[in-house]
Protein backbone atom coordinates (compact mmCIF):
# COMPACT_ATOMS: atom_id res chain seq x y z
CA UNK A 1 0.00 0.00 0.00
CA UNK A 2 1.27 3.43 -0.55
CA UNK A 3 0.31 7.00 0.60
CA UNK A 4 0.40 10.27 -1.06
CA UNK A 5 0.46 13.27 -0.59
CA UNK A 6 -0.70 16.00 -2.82
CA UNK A 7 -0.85 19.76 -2.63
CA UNK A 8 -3.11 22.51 -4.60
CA UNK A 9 -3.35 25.48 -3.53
CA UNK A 10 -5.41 25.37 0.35
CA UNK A 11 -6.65 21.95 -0.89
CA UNK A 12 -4.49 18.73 0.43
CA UNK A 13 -5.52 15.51 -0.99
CA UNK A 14 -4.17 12.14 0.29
CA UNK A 15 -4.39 9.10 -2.18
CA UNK A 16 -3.92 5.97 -0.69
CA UNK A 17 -3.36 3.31 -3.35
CA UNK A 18 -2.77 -0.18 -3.13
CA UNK A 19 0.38 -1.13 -5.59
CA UNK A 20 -1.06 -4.67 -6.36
CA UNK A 21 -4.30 -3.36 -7.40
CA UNK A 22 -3.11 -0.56 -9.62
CA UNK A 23 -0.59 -2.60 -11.31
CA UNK A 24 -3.83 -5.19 -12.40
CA UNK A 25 -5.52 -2.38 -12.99
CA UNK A 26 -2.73 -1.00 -15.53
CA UNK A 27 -2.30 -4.56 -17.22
CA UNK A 28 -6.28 -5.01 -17.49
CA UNK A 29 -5.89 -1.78 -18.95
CA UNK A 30 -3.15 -2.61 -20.99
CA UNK A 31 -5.11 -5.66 -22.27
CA UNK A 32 -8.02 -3.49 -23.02
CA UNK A 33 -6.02 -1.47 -25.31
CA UNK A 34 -4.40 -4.79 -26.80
CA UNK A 35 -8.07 -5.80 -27.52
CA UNK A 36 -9.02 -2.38 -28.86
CA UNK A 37 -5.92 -2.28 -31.44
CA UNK A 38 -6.78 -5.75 -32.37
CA UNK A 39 -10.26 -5.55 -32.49
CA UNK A 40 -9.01 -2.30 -34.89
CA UNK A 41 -6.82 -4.17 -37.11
CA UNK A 42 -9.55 -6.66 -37.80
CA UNK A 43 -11.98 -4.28 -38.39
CA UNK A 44 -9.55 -2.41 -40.75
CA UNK A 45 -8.63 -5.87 -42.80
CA UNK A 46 -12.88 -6.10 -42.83
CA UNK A 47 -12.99 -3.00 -44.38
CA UNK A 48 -10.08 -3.72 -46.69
CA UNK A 49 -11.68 -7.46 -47.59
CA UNK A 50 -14.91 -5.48 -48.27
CA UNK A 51 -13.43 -2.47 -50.34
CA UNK A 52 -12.05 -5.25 -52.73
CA UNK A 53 -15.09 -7.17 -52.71
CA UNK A 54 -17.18 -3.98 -53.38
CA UNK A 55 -14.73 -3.16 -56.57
CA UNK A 56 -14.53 -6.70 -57.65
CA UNK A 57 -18.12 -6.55 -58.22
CA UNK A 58 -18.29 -2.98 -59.72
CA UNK A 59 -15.52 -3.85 -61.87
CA UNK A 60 -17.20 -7.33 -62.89
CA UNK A 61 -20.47 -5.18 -63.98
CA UNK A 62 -18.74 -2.67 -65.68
CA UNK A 63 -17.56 -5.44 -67.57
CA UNK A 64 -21.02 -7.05 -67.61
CA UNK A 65 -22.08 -3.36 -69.06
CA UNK A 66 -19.35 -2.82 -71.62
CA UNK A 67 -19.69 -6.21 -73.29
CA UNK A 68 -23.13 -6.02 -73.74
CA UNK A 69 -22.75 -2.66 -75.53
CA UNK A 70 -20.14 -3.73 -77.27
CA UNK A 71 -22.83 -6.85 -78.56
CA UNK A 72 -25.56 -4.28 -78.86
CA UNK A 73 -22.99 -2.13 -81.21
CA UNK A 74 -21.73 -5.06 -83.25
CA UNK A 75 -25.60 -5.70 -83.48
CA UNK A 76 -26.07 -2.70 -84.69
CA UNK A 77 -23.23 -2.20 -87.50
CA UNK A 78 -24.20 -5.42 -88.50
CA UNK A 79 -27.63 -4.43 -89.38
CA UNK A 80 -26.56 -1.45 -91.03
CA UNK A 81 -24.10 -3.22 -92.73
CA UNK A 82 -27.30 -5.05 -94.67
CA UNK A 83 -29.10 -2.14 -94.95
CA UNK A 84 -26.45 -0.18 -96.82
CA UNK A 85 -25.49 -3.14 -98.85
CA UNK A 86 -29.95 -3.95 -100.01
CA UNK A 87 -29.61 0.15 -101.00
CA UNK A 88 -26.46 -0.41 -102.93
CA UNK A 89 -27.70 -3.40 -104.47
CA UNK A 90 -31.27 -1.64 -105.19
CA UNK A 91 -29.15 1.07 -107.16
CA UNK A 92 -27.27 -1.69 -108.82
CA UNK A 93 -30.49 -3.22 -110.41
CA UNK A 94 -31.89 0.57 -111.24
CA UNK A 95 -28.52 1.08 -112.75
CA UNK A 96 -28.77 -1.75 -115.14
CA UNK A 97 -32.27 -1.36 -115.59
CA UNK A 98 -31.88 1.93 -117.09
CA UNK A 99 -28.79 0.82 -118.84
CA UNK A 100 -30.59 -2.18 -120.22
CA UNK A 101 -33.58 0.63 -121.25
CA UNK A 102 -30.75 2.98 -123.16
CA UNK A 103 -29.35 -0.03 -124.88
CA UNK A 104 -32.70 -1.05 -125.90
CA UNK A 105 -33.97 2.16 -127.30
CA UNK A 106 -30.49 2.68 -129.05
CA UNK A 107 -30.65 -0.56 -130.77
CA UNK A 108 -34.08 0.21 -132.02
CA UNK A 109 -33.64 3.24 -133.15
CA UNK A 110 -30.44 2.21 -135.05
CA UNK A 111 -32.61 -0.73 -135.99
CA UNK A 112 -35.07 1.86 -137.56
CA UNK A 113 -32.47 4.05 -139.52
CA UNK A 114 -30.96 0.78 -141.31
CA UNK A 115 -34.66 -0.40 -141.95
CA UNK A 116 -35.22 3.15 -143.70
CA UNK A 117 -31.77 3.00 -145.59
CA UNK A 118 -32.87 -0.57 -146.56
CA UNK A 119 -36.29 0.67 -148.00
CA UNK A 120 -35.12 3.06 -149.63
CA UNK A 121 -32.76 1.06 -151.39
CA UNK A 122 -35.29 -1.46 -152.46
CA UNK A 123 -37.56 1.48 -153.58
CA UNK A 124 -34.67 2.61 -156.09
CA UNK A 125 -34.27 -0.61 -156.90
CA UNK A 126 -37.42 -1.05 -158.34
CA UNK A 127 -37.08 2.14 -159.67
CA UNK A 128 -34.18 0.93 -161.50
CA UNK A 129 -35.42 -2.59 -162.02
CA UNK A 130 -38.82 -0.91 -163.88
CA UNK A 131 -36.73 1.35 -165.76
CA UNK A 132 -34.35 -1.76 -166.92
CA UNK A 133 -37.56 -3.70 -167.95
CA UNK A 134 -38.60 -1.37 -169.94
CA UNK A 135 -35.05 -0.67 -171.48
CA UNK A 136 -34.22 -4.90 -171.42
CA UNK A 137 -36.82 -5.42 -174.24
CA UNK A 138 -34.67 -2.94 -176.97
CA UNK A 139 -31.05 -4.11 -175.54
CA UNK A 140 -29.77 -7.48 -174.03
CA UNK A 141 -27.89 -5.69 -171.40
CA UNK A 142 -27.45 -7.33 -167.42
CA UNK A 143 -27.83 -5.90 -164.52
CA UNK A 144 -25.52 -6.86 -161.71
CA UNK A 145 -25.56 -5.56 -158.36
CA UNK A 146 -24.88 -5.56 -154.57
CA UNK A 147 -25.73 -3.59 -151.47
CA UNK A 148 -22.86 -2.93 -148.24
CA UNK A 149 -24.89 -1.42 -145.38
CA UNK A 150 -22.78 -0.02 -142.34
CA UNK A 151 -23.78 1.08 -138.89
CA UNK A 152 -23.77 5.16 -140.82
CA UNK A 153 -23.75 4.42 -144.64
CA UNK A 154 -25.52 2.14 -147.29
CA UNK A 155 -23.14 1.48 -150.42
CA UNK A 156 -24.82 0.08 -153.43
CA UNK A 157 -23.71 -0.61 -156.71
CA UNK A 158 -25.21 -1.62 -159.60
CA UNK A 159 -23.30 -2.79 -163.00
CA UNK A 160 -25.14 -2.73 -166.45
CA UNK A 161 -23.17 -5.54 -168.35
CA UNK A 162 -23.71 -5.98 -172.22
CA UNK A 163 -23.97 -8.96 -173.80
């Protein structure tokens, strides 16, 4: 046991302590603290276990999130992928549908211009050939001739041969 003695001002105070009980005391305080920090460190390695869990998960759907807009975007360039390429081919077959049209019209109408060359041909030819009839019966002359006809020009020529 111990005495003390302590002085403030007008005010004495005497502590009596007993050493045996203050040294427990200090080591139950002592292990109090001991408990406390390690009560502290587990709660800190909780926290620590939990922030990782917490941003495994986050992480994991942000993942979650950016492949399935990545699948929605492939998706979607796909299908305009097929749209662009049913307009292209829809101009392809207007394309050749008018071209077929142009080719058409050109060939008749170049059609029609060597039909008219070609009548009018024939109609000198009998022209010619009702001239010659008349003309065969005084002379015995014969009448030889061919026709060239080009994509621009008609060449005919006719040779009177006497015999």
């Amino acid at each position: 046991m111990r005495v003390r003695f302590c002085t403030k001002g007008n005010l004495i105070l005497i502590i009596i302590e007993d050493v045996e009980e203050s040294i427990e005391w200090k080591t139950v305080q002592k292990k109090k603290q001991h408990k406390a920090k390690a009560k502290l460190r587990i709660t800190k390695a909780a926290v620590k276990i939990q922030a990782w869990w917490r941003g495994t998960l986050v992480r994991r759907t942000l993942l979650h999130a950016a492949l399935r807009a990545w699948i929605i975007q492939s998706w979607w360039r796909m299908t305009l992928s097929r749209v662009l390429e049913k307009k292209r081919q829809a101009a392809l077959i207007a394309y050749a549908t008018r071209e077929r049209a142009v080719i058409k019209l050109q060939s008749l109408a170049r059609m029609w211009r060597v039909h008219w060359r070609y009548c009018q041909v024939l109609n000198a030819i009998y022209v010619i050939q009702g001239h010659w009839q008349c003309h065969n019966c005084q002379t015995c002359a014969l009448l030889r001739g061919h026709c060239v006809v080009t994509a621009t020009h008609l060449q005919f020529h006719i040779e009177i041969i006497n015999s």
